[in-house]
N, C-alpha and C. Protein backbone atom coordinates (compact mmCIF):
# COMPACT_ATOMS: atom_id res chain seq x y z
N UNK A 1 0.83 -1.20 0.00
CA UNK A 1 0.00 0.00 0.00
C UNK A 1 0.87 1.25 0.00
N UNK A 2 0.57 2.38 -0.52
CA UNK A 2 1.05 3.61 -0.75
C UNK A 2 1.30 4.28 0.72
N UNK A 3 0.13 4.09 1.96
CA UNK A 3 0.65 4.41 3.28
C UNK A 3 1.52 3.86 4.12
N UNK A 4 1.16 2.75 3.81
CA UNK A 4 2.26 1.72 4.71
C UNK A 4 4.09 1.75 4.26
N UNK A 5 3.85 2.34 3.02
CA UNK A 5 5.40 2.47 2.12
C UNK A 5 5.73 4.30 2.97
N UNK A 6 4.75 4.89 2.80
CA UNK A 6 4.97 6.59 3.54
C UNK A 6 5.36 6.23 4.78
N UNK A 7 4.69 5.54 5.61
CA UNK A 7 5.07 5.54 7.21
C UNK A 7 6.09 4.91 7.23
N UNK A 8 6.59 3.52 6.64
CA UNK A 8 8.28 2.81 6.81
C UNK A 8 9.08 4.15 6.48
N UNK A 9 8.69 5.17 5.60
CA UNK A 9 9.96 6.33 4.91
C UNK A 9 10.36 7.11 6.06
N UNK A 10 9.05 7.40 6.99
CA UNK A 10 8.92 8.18 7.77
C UNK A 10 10.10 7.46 8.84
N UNK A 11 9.74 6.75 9.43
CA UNK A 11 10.50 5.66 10.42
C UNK A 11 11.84 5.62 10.26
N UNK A 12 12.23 5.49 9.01
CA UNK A 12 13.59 5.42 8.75
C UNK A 12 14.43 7.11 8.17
N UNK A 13 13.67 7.92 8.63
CA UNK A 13 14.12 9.61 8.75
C UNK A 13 14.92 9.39 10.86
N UNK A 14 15.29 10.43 10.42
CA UNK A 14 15.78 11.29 11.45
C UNK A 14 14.65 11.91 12.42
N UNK A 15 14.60 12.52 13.45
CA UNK A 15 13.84 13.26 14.03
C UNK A 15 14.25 14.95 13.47
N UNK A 16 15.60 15.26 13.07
CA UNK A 16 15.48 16.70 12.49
C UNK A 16 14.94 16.39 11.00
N UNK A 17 15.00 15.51 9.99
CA UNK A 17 14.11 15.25 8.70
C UNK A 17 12.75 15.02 9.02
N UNK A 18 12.41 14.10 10.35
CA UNK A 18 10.73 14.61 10.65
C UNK A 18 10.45 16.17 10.54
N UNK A 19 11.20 16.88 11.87
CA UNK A 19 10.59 18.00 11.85
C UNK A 19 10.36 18.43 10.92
N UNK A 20 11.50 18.54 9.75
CA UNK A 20 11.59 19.55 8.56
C UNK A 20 10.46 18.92 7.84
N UNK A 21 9.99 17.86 7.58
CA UNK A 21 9.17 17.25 6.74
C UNK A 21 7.67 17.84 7.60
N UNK A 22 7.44 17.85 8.43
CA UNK A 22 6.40 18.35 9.56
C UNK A 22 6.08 19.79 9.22
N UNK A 23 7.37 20.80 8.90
CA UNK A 23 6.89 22.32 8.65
C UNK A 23 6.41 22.14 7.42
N UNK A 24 6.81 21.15 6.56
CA UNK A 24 7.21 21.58 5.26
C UNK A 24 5.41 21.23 5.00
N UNK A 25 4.56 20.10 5.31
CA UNK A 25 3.65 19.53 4.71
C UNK A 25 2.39 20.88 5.93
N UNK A 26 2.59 21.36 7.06
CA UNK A 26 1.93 22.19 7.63
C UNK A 26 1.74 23.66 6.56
N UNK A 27 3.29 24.07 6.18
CA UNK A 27 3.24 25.17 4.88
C UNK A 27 1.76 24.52 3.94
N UNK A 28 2.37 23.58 3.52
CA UNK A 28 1.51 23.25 2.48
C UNK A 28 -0.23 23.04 2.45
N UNK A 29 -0.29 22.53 4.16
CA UNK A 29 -2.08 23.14 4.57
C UNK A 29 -2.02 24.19 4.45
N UNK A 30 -1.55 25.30 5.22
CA UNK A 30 -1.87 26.53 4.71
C UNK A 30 -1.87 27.14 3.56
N UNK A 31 -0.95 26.85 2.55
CA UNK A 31 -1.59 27.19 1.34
C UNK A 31 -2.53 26.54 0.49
N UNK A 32 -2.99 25.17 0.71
CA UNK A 32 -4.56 24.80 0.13
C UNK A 32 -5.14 25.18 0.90
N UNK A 33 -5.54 25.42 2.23
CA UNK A 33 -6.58 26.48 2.71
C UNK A 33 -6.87 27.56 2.16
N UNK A 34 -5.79 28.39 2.09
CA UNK A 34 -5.88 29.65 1.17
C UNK A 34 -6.41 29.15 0.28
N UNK A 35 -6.03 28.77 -0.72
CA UNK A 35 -6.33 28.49 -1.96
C UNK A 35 -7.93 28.03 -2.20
N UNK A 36 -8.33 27.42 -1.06
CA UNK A 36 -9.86 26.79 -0.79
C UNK A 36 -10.11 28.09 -0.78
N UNK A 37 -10.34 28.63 -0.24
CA UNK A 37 -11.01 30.20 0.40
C UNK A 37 -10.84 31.06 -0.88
N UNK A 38 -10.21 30.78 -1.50
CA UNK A 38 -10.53 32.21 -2.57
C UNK A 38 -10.82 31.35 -4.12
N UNK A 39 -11.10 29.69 -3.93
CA UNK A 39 -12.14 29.37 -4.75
C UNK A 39 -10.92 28.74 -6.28
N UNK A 40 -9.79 28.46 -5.55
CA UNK A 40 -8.40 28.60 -6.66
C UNK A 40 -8.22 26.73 -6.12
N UNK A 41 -8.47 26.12 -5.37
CA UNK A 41 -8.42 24.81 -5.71
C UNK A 41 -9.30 23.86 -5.98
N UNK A 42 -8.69 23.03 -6.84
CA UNK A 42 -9.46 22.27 -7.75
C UNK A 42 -9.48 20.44 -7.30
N UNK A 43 -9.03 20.31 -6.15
CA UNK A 43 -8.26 19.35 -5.59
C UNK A 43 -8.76 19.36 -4.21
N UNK A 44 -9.87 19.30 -3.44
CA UNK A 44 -10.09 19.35 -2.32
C UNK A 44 -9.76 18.48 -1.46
N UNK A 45 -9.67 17.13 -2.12
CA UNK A 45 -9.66 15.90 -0.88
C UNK A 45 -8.08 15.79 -0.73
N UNK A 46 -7.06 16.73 -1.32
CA UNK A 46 -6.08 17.00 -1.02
C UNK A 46 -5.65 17.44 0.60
N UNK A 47 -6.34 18.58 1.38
CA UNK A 47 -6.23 18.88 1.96
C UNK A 47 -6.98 17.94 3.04
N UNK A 48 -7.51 16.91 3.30
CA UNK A 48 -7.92 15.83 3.84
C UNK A 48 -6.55 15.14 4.14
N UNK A 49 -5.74 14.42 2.91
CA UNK A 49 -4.65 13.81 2.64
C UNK A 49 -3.45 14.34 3.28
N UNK A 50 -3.34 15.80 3.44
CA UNK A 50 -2.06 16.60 3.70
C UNK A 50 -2.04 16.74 5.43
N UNK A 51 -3.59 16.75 5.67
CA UNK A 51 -3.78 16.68 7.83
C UNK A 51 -3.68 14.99 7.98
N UNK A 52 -3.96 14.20 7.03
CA UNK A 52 -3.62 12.86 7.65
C UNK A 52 -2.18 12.20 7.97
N UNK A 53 -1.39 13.11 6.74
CA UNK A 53 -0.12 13.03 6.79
C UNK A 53 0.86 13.68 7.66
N UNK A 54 0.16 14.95 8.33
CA UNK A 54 0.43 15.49 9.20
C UNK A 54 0.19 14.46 10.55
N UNK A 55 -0.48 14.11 10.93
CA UNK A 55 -0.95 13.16 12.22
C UNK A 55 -0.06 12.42 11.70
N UNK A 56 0.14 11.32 10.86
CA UNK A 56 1.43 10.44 10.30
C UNK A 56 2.61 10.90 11.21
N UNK A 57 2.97 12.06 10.33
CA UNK A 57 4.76 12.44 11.22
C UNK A 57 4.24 12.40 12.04
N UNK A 58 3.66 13.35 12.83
CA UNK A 58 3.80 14.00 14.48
C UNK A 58 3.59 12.43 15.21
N UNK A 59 2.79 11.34 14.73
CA UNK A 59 2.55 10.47 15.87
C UNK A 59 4.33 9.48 15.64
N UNK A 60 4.88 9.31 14.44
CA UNK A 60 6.37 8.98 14.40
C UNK A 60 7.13 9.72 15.42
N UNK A 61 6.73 10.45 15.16
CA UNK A 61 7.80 11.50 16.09
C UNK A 61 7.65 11.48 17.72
N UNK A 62 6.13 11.04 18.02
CA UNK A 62 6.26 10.88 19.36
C UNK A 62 6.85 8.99 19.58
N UNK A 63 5.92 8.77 18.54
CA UNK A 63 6.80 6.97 18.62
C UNK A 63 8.59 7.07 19.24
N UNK A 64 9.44 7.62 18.25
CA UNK A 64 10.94 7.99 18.22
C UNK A 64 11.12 8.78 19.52
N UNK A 65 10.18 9.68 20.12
CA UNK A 65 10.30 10.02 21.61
C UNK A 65 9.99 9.04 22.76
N UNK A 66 9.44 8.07 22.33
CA UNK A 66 9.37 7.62 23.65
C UNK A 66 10.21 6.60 23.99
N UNK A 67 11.01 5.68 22.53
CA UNK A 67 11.98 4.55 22.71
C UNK A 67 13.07 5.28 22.98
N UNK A 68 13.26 7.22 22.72
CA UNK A 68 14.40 7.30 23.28
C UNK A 68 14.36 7.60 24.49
N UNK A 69 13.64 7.26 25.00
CA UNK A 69 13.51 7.94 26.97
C UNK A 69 14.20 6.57 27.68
């Protein structure tokens, strides 16, 4: 499956390539929001896809926090 291949990529990052991957896909909600709002995207279930992927990292990232405690 296409998620299960995203989350192993994720896993095998860094915690500073999480973060950066974390701002980078948050940028990118905010600009299909924008873009929703003034009627310029054509792609909605995008922004569905981009907060699921968001929950993706951030819950890796607490995974990678807690085996390092």
């Amino acid at each position: 499956m296409k998620t299960n291949q995203y989350v192993e990529d994720l896993r095998a990052k860094s915690a500073a390539e999480l973060a950066d991957e974390l701002v980078a896909a948050k940028k990118e909600l905010f600009n299909l929001r924008f873009q929703n709002a003034t009627n310029q995207l054509d792609n909605t279930s995008r922004i569905k896809e981009v907060r699921k992927n968001i929950a993706r990292i951030q819950t890796v990232i607490t995974q990678k926090a807690k085996v390092a405690e």
